[in-house]
PDB file of N, CA and C in Angstrom:
ATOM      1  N   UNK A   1     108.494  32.787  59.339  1.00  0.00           N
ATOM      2  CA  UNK A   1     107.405  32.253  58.565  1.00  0.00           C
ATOM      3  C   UNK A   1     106.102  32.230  59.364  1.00  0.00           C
ATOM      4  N   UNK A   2     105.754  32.806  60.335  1.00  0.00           N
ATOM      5  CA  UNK A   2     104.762  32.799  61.928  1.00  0.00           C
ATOM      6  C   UNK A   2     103.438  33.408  60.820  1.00  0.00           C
ATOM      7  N   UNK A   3     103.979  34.787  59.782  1.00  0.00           N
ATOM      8  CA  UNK A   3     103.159  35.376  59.389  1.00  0.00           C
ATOM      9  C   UNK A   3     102.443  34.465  58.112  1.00  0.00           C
ATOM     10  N   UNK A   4     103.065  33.788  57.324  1.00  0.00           N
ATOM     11  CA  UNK A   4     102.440  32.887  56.571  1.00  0.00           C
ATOM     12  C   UNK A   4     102.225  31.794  56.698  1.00  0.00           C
ATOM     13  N   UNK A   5     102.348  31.191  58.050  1.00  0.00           N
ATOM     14  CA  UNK A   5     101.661  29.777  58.920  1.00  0.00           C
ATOM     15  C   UNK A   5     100.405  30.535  59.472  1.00  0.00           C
ATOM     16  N   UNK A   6     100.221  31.428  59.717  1.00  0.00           N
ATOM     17  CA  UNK A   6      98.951  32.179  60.579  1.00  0.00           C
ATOM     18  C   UNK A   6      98.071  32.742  59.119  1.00  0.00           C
ATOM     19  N   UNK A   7      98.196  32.787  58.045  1.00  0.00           N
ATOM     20  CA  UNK A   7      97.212  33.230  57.012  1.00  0.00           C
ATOM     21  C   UNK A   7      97.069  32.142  56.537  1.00  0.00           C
ATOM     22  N   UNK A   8      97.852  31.427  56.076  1.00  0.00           N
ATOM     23  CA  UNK A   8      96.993  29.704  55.820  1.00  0.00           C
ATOM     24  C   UNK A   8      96.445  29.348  56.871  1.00  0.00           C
ATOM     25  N   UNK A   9      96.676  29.209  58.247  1.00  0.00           N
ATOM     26  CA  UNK A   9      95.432  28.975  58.859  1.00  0.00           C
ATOM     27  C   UNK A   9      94.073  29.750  58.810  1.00  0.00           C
ATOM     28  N   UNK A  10      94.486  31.065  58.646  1.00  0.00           N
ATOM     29  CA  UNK A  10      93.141  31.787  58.617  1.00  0.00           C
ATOM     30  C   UNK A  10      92.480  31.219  57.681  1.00  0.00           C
ATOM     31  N   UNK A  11      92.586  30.999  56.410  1.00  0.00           N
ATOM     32  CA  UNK A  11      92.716  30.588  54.927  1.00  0.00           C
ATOM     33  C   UNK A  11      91.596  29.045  55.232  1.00  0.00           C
ATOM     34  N   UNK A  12      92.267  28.387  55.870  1.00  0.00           N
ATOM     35  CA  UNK A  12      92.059  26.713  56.119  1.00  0.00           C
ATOM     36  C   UNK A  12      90.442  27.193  56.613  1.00  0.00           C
ATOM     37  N   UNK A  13      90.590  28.007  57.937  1.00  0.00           N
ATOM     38  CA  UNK A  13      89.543  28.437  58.921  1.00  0.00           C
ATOM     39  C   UNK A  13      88.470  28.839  58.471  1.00  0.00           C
ATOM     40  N   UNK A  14      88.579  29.800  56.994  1.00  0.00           N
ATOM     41  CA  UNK A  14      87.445  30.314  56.432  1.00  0.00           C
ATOM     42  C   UNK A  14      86.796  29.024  55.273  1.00  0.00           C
ATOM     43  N   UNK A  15      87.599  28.573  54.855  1.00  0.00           N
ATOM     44  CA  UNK A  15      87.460  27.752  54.126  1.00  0.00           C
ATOM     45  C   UNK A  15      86.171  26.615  54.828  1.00  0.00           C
ATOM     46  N   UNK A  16      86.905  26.107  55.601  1.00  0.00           N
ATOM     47  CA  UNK A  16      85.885  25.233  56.469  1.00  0.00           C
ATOM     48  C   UNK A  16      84.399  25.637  57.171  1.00  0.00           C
ATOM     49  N   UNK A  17      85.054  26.992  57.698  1.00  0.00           N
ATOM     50  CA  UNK A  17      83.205  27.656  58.073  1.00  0.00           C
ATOM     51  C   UNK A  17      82.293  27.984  56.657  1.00  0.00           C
ATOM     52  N   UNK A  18      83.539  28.135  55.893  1.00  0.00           N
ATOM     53  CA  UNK A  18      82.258  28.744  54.330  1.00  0.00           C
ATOM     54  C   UNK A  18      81.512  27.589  54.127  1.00  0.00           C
ATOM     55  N   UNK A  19      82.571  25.985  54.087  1.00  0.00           N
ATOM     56  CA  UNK A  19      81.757  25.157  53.495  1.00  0.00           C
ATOM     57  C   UNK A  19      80.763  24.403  54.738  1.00  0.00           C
ATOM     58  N   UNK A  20      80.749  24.896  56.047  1.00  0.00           N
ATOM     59  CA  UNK A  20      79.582  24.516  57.109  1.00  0.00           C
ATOM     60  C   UNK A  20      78.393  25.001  56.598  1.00  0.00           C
ATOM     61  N   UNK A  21      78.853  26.378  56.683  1.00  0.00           N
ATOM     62  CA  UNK A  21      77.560  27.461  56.463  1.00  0.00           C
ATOM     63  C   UNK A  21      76.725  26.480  54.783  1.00  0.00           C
ATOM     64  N   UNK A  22      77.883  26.558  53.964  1.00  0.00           N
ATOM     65  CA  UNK A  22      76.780  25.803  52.946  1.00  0.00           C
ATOM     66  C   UNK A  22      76.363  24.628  52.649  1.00  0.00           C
ATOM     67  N   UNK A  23      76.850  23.762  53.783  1.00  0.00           N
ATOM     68  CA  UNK A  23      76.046  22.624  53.963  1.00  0.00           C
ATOM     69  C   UNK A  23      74.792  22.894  54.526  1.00  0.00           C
ATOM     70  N   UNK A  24      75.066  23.190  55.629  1.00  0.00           N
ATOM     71  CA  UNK A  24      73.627  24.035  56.241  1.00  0.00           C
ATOM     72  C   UNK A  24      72.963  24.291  55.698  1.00  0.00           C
ATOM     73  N   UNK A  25      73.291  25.350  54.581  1.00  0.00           N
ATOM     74  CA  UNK A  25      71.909  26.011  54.030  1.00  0.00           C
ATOM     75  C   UNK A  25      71.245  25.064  53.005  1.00  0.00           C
ATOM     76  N   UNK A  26      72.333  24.121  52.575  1.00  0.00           N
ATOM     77  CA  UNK A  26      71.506  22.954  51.745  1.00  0.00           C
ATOM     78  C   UNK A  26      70.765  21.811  52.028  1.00  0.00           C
ATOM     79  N   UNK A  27      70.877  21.690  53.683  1.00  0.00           N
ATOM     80  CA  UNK A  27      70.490  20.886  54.575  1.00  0.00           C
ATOM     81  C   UNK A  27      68.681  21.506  54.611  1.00  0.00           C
ATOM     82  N   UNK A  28      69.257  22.894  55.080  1.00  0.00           N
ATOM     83  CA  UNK A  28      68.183  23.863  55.563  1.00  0.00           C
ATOM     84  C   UNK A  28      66.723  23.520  54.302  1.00  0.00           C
ATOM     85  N   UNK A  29      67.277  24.069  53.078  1.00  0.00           N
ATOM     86  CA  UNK A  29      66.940  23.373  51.575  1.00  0.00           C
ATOM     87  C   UNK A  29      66.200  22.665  51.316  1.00  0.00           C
ATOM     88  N   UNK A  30      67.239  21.308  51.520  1.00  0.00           N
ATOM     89  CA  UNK A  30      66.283  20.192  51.298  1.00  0.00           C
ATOM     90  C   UNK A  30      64.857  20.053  52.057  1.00  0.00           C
ATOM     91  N   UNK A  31      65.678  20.294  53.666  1.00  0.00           N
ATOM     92  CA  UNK A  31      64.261  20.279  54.730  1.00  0.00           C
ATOM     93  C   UNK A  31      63.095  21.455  54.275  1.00  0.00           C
ATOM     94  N   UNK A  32      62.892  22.524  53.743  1.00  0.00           N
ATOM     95  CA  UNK A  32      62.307  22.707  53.293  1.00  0.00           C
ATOM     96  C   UNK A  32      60.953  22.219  51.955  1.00  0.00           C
ATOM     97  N   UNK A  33      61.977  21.627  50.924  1.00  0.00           N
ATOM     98  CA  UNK A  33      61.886  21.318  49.953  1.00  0.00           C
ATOM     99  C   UNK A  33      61.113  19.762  50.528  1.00  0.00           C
ATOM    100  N   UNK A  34      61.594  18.950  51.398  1.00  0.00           N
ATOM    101  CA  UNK A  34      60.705  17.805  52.212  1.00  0.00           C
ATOM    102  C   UNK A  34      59.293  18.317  52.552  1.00  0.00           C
ATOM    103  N   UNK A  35      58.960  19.258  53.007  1.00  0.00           N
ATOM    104  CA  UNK A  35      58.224  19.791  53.938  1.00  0.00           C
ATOM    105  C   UNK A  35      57.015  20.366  53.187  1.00  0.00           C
ATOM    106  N   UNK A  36      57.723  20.751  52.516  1.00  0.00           N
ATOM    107  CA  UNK A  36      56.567  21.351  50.933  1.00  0.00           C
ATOM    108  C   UNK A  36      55.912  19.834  50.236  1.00  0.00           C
ATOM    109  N   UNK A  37      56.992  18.715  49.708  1.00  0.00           N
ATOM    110  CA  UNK A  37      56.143  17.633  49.200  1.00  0.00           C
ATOM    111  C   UNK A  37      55.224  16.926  50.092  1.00  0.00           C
ATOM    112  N   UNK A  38      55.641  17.056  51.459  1.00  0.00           N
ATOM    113  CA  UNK A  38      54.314  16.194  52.767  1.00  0.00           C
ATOM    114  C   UNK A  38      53.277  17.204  52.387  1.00  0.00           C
ATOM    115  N   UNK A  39      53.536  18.519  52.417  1.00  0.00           N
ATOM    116  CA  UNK A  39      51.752  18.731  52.536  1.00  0.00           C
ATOM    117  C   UNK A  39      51.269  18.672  51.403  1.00  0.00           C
ATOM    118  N   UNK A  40      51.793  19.189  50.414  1.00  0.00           N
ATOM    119  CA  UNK A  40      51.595  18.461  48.880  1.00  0.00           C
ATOM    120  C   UNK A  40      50.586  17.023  48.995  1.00  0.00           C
ATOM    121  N   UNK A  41      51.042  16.114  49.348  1.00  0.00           N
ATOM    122  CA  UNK A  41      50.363  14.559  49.259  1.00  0.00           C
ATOM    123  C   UNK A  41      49.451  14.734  50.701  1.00  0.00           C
ATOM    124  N   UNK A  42      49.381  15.577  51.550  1.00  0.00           N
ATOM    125  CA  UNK A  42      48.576  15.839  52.836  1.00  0.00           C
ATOM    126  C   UNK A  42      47.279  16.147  51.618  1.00  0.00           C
ATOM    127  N   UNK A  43      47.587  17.431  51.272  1.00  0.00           N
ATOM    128  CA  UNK A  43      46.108  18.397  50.486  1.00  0.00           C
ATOM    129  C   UNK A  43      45.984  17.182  49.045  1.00  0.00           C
ATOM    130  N   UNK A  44      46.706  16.478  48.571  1.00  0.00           N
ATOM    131  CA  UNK A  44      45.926  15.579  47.672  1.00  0.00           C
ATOM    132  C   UNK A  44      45.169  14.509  48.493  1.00  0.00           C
ATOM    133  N   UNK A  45      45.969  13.810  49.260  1.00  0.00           N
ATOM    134  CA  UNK A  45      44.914  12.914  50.060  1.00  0.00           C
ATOM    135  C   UNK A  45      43.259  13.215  50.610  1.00  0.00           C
ATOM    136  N   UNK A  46      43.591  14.663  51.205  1.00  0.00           N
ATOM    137  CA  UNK A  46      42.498  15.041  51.506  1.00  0.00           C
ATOM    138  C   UNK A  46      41.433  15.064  50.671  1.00  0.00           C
ATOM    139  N   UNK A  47      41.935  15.582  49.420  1.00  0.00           N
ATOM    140  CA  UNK A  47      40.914  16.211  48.236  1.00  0.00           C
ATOM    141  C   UNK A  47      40.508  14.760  47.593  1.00  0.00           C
ATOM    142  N   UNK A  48      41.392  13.744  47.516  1.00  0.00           N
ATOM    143  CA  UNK A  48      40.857  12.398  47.227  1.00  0.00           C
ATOM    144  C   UNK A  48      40.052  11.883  48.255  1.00  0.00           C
ATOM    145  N   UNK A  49      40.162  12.057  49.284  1.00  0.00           N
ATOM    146  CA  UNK A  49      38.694  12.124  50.549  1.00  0.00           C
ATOM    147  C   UNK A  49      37.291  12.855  50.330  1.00  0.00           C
ATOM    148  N   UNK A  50      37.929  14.025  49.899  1.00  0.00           N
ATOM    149  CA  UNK A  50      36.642  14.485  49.998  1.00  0.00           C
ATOM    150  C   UNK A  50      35.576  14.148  48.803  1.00  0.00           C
ATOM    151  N   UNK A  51      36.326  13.856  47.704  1.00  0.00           N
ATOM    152  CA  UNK A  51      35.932  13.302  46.241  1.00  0.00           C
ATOM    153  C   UNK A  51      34.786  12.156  46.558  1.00  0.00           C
ATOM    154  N   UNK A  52      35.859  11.245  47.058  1.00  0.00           N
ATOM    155  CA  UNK A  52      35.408  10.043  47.432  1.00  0.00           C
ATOM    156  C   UNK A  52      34.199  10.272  48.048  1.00  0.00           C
ATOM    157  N   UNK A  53      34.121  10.749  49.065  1.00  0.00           N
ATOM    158  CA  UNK A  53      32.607  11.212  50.106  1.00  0.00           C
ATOM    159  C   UNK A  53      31.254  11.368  49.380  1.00  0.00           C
ATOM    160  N   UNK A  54      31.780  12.604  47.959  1.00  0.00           N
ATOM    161  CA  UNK A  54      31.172  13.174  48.083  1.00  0.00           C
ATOM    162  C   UNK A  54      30.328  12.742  46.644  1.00  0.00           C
ATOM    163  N   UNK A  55      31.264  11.489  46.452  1.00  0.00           N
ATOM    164  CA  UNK A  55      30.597  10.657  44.938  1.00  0.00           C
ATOM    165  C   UNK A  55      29.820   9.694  45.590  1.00  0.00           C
ATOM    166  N   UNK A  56      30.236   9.339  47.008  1.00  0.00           N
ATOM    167  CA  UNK A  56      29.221   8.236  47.874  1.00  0.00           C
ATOM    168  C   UNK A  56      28.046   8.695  48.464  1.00  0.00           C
ATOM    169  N   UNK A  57      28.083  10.199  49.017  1.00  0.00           N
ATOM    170  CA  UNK A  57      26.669  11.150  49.160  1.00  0.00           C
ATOM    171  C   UNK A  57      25.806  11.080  47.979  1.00  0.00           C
ATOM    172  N   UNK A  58      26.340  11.241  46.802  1.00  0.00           N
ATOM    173  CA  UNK A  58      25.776  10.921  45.080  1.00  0.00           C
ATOM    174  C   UNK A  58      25.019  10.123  45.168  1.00  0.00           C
ATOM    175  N   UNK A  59      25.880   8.901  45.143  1.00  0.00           N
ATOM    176  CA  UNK A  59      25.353   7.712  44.772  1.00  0.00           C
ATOM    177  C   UNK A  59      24.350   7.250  45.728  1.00  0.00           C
ATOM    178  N   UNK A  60      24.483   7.416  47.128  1.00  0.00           N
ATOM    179  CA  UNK A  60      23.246   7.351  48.587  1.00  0.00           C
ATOM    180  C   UNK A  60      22.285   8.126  47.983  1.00  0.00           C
ATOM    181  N   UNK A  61      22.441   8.987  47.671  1.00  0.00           N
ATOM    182  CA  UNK A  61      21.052  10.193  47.440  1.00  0.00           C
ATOM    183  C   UNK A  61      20.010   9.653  45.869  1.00  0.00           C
ATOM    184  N   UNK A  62      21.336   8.837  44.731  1.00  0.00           N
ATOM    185  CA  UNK A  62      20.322   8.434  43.963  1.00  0.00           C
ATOM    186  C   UNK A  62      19.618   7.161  44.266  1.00  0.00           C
ATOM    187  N   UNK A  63      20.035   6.471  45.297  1.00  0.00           N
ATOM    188  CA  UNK A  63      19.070   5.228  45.693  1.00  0.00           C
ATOM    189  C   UNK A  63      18.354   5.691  46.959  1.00  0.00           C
ATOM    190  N   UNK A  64      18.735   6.238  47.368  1.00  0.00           N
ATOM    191  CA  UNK A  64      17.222   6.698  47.831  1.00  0.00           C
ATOM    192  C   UNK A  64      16.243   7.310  47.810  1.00  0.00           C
ATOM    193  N   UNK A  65      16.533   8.216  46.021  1.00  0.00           N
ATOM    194  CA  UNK A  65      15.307   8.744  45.416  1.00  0.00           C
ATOM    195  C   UNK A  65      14.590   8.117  44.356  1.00  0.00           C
ATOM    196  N   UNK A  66      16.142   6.934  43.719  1.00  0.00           N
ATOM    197  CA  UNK A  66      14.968   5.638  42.890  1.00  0.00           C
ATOM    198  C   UNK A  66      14.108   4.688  43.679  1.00  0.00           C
TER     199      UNK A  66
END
């Protein structure tokens, strides 16, 4: 039975690296998928900065031409 104790292990062996590999890549995934929403709220923050600035340059420029 050496020959079918040694293919269920192979069996077991692949089994376990298949499901590493696709944890990984869903790991890999998510960290991606993280990485994309930070700069996401990075480039809105900013653009709500620059908004902000640039409605307060506005508003400076009309009191100091009334």
């Amino acid at each position: 039975m050496g020959i079918l104790d040694d293919a269920k292990d192979l069996a077991d062996s692949a089994g376990r690296h298949i499901s590493e590999k696709a944890k990984d890549l869903r790991e890999q995934a998510s960290d991606a998928l993280d990485g994309a929403k930070a700069d996401a709220k990075v480039a809105k923050a900013e653009a709500e900065r620059d908004s902000t600035e640039a409605k307060n340059e506005a508003r400076k420029a009309m009191r100091d031409a009334g």
